[in-house]
Protein backbone atom coordinates (compact mmCIF):
# COMPACT_ATOMS: atom_id res chain seq x y z
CA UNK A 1 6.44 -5.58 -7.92
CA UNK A 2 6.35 -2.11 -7.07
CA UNK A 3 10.02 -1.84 -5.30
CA UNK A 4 12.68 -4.50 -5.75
CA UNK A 5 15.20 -5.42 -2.84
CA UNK A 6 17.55 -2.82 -3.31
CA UNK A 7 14.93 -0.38 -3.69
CA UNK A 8 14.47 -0.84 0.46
CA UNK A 9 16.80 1.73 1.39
CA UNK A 10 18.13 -0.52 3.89
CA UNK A 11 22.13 -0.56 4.37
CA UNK A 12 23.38 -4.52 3.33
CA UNK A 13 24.67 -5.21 6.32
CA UNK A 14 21.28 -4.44 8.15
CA UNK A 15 19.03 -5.71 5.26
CA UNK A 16 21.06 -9.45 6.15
CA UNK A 17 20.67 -9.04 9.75
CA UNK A 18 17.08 -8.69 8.83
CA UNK A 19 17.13 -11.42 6.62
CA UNK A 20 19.34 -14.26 7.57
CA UNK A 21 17.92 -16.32 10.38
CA UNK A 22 20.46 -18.86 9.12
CA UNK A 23 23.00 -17.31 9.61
CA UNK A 24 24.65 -17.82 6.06
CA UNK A 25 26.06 -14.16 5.92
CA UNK A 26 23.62 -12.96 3.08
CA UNK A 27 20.70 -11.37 2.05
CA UNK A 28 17.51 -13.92 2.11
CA UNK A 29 16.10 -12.51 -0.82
CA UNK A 30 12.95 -14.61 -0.65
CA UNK A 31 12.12 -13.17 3.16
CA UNK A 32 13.14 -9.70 1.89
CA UNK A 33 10.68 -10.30 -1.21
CA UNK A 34 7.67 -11.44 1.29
CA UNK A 35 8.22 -7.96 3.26
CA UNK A 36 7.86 -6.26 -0.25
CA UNK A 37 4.70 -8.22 -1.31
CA UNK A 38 3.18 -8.21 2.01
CA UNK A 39 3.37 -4.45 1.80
CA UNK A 40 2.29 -4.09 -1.52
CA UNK A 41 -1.03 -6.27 -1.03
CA UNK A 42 -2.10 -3.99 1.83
CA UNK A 43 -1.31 -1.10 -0.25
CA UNK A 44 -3.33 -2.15 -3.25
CA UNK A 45 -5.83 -3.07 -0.43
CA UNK A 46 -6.00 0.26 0.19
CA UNK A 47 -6.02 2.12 -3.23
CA UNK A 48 -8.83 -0.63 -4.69
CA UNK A 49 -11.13 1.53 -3.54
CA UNK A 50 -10.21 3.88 -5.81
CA UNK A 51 -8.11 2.85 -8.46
CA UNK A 52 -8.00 0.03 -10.50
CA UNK A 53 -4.78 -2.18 -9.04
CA UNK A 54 -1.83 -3.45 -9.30
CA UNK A 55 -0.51 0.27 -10.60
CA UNK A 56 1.37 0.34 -14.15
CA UNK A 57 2.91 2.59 -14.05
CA UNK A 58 3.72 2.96 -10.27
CA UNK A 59 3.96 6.57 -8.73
CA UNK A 60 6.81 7.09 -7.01
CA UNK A 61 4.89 8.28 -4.11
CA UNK A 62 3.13 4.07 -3.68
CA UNK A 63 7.06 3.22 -4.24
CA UNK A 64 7.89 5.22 -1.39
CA UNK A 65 4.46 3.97 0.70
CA UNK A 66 5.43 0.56 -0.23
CA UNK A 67 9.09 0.42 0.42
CA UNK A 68 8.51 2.18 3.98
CA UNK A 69 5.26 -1.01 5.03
CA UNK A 70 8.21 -3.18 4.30
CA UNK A 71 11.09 -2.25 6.06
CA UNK A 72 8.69 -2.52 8.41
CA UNK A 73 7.21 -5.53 8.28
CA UNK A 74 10.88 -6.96 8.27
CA UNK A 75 11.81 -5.08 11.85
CA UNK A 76 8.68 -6.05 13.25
CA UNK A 77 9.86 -9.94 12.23
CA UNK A 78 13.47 -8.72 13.89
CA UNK A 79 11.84 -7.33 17.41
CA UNK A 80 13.68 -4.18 17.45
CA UNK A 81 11.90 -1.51 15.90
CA UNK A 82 13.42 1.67 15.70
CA UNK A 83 11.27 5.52 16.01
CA UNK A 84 11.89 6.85 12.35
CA UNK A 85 10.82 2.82 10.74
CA UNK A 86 7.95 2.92 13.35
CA UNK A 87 6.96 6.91 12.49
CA UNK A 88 7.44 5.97 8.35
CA UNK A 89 4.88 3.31 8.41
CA UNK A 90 2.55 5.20 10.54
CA UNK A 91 2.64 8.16 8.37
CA UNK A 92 2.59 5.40 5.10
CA UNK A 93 -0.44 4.26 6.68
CA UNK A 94 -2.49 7.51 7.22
CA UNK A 95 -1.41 8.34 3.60
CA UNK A 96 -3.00 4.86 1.83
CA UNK A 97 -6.02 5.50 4.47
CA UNK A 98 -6.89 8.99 3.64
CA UNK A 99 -6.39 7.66 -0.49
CA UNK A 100 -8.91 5.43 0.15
CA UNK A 101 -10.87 8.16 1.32
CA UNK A 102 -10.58 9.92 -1.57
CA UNK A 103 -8.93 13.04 0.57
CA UNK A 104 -5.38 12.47 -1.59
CA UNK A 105 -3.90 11.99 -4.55
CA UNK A 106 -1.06 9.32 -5.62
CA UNK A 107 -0.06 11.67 -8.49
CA UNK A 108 -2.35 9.94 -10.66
CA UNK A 109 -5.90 11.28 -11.66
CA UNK A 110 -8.32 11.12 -8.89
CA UNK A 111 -11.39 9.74 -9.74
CA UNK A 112 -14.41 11.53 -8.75
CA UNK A 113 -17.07 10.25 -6.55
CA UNK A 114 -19.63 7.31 -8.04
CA UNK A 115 -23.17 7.73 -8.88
CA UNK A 116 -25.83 5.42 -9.12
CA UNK A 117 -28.81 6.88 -10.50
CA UNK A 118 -32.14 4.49 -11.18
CA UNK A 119 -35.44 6.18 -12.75
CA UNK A 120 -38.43 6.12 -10.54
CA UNK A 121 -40.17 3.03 -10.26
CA UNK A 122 -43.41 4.32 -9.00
CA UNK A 123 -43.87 8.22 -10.84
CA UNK A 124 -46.19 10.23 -11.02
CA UNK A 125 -47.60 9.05 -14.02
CA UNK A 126 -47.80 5.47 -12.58
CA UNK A 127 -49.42 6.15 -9.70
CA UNK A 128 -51.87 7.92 -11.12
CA UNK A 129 -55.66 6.66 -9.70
CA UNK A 130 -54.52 5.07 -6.71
């Protein structure tokens, strides 16, 4: 995993609110864990296309792009959302997106663009008398 449960950020009291549609008074770790690997598969989703994934080791920039995809993908479960979770995974999103694009960097080496390069079938040599 790239981020653990108390890597979320979120306060405990929120992160069960978040968590426990039982109503049990604690942290559902297992929902909190689905958030995390929900938002890691669309992040490696994203990077694929350029790096070779799951990251080892992880920048802390994809912690920080994964920990803000699930906080929230668990508010978006919760039906409250508020502007700075919404605005987080938006910019989270544009950042994955433009990595895929190969227009940034996760503070790991950037691969250049791919070639694929194939010798002439038909030359000028082979062609020759037709």
């Amino acid at each position: 995993m790239y981020i653990s449960v108390s890597e979320l950020g979120i306060p405990e009291e929120l992160l069960i609110r978040l968590t426990d549609d039982e109503g049990s008074g604690s942290i559902n770790e297992a929902r909190a864990e689905t958030a995390i690997s929900s938002a890691e598969a669309l992040v490696d989703s994203a990077l694929s296309r350029v790096y070779v994934t799951p990251l080892d080791p992880v920048p802390g920039l994809v912690r920080d792009l994964t920990r803000d995809i699930a906080v929230y993908n668990r508010y978006m479960r919760a039906g409250s959302m508020p502007a700075e979770v919404q605005s987080g995974y938006k910019a989270a999103s544009d950042i994955i997106e433009k990595v895929a694009r190969r227009e940034f960097c996760i503070g790991i080496e950037c691969p250049g663009p791919e070639f694929n390069y194939q010798d002439r079938e038909f030359s000028r040599e082979y062609m020759e008398g037709f």
